[in-house]
Protein backbone atom coordinates (compact mmCIF):
# COMPACT_ATOMS: atom_id res chain seq x y z
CA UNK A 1 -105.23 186.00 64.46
CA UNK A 2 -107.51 185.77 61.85
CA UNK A 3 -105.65 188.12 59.72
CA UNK A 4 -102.64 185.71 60.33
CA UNK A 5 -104.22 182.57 58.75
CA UNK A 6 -105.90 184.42 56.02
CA UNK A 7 -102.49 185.91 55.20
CA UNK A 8 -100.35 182.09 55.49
CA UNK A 9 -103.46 180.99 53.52
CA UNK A 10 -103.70 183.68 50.96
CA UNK A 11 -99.55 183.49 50.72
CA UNK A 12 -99.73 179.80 50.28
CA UNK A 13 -102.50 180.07 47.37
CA UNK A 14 -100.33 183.14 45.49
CA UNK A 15 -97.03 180.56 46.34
CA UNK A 16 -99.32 178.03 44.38
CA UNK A 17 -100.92 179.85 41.66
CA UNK A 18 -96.92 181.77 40.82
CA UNK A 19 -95.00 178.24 40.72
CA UNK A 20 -98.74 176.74 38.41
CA UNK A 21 -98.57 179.73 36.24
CA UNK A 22 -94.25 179.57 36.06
CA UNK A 23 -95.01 175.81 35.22
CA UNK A 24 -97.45 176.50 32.37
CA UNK A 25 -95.61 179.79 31.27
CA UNK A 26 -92.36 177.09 30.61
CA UNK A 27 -94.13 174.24 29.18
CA UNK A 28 -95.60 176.74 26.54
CA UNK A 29 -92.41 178.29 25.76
CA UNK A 30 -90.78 174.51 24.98
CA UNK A 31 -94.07 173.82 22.97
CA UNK A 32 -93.53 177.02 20.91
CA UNK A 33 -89.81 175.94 20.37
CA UNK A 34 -91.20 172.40 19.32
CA UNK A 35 -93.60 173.75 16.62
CA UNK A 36 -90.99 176.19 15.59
CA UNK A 37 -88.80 173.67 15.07
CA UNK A 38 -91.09 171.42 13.42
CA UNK A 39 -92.27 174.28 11.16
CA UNK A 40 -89.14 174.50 9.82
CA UNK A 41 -88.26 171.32 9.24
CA UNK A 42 -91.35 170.76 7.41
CA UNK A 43 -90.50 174.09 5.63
CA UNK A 44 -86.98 172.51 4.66
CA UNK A 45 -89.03 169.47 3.21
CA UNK A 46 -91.54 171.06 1.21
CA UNK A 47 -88.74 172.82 -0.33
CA UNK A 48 -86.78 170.08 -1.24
CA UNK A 49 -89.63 168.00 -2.33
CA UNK A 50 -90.76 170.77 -4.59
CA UNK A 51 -87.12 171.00 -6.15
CA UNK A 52 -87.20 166.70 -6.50
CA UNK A 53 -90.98 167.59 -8.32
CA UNK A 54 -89.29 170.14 -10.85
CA UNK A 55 -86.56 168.18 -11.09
CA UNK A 56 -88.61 165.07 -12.02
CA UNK A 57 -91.24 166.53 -14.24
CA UNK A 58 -88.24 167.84 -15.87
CA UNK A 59 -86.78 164.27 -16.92
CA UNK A 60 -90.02 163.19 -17.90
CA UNK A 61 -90.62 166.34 -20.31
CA UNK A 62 -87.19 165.40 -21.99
CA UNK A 63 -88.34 161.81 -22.31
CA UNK A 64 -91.76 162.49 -23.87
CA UNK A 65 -89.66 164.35 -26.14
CA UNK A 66 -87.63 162.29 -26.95
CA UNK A 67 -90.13 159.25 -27.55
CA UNK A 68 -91.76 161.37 -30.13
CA UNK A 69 -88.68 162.11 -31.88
CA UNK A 70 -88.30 157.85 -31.54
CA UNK A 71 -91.17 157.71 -32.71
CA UNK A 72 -91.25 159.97 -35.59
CA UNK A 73 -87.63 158.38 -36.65
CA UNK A 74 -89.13 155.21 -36.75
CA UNK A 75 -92.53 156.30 -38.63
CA UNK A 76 -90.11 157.46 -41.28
CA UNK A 77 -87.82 154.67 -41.37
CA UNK A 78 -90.83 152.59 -41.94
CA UNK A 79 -92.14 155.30 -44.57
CA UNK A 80 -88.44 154.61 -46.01
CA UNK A 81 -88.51 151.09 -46.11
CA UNK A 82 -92.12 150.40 -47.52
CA UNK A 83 -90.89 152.53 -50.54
CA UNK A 84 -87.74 151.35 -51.22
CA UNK A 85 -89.81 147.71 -50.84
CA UNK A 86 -92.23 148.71 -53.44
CA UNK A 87 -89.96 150.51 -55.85
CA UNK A 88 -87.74 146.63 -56.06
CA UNK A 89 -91.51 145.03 -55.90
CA UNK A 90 -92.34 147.36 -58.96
CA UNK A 91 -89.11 147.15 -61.02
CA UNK A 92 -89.76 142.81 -60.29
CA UNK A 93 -93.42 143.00 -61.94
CA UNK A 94 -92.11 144.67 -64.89
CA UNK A 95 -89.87 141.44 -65.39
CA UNK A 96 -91.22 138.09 -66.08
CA UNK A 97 -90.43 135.57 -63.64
CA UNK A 98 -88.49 132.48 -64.48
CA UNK A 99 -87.84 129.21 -63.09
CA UNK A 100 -83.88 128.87 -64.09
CA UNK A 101 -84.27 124.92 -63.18
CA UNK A 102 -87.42 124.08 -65.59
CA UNK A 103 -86.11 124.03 -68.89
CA UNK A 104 -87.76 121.85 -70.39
CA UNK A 105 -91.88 123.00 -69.54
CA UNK A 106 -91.57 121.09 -66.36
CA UNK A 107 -94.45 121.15 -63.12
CA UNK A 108 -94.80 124.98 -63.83
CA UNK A 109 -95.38 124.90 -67.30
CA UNK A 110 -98.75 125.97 -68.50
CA UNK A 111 -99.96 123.41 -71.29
CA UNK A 112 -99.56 124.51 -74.75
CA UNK A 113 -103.27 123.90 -75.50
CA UNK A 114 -104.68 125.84 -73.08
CA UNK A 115 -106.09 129.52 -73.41
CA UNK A 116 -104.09 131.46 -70.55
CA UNK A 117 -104.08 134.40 -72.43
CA UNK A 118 -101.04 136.48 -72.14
CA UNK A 119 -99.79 134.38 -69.25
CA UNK A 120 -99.15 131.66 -71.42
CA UNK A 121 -95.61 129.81 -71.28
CA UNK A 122 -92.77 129.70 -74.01
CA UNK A 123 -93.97 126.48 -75.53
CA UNK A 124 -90.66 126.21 -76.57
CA UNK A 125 -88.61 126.26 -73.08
CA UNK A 126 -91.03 125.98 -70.46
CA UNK A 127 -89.09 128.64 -68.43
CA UNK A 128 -91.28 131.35 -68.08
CA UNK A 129 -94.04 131.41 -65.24
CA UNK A 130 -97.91 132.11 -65.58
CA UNK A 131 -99.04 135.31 -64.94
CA UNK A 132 -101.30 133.96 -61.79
CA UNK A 133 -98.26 132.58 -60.58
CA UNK A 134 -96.04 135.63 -60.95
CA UNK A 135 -98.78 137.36 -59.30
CA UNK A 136 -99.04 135.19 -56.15
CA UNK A 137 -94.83 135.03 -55.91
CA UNK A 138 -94.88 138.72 -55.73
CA UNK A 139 -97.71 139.32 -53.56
CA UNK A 140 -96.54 136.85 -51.20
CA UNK A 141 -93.01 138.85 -51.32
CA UNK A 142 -94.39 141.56 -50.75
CA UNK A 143 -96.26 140.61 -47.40
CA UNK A 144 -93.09 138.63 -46.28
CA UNK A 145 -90.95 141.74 -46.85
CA UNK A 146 -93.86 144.16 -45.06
CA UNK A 147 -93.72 141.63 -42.41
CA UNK A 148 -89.95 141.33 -42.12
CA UNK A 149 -89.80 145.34 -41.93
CA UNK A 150 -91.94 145.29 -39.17
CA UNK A 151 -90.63 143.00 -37.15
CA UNK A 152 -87.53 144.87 -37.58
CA UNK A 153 -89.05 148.46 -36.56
CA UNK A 154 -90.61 146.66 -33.49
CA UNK A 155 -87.21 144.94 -32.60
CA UNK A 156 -85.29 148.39 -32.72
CA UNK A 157 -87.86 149.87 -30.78
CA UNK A 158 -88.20 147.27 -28.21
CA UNK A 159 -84.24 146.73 -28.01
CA UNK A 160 -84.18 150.65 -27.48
CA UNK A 161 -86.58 150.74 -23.87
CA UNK A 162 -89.62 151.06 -25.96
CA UNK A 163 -88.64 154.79 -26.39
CA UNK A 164 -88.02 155.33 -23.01
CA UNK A 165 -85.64 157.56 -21.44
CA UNK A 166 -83.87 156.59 -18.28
């Protein structure tokens, strides 16, 4: 009799232990599917993050390029225009500014007795300028024209996304 219970009991405790260890034995098996799963959908990602990356870095290697070439068009056109600004600012000081409306020695006329040295106005017409203020007409051109080129540059560049690509 003995034997008897110890078997049911024994039988009962293997019945237990099987359907424990068939219950554990599934829920790893769907947890292994789960990870796999998971692996390769994170495996999927990484890859198609990494192509966005390449793809990315890509554009913004083209537009660093092409900002310096911006850039290096617009340092010449600057180059360009400061010349071609001095060359008409040199070929002007070689020629003696007049005032076509004073022709008779008018409010720019430097007085005929005073020592102005080679500056000194045609007595005779009043229609030349002093040297001092030839000098201040084309200085004053010339930082109104430097100023006017560089507004311009800026403008282009601005009006052009600052030299950036989209």
């Amino acid at each position: 009799m003995f034997y008897g219970i110890a078997a049911k009991v024994g039988g009962i405790i293997l019945a237990v232990t099987l359907i424990f260890g068939l219950g554990y034995a599934s829920a790893w098996k769907n947890s292994q599917v789960q990870i796999g799963a998971l692996n390769g959908a994170i495996q999927a990602s990484n890859a198609m993050s990494a192509k966005v990356l390449s793809d990315k870095q890509k554009q913004v290697t083209e537009a660093t390029l092409a900002a310096s070439k911006l850039n290096n068009e617009l340092d010449s056109a600057r180059e360009t225009a400061i010349a071609t600004i001095n060359s008409y600012h040199d070929q002007l000081a070689a020629s003696r500014l007049r005032d076509p409306n004073n022709k008779s020695g008018g409010a720019y006329a430097v007085p005929s007795g005073s020592d102005t040295g080679s500056g000194k106005a045609n007595a005779a017409d009043g229609a030349d300028l002093s040297e001092e203020l030839t000098r201040l007409l084309l200085a004053e051109s010339a930082r109104a024209d430097a100023c006017a080129v560089d507004k311009n540059l800026l403008l282009n560049f601005v009006n052009n996304n600052c030299g950036i690509v989209k």
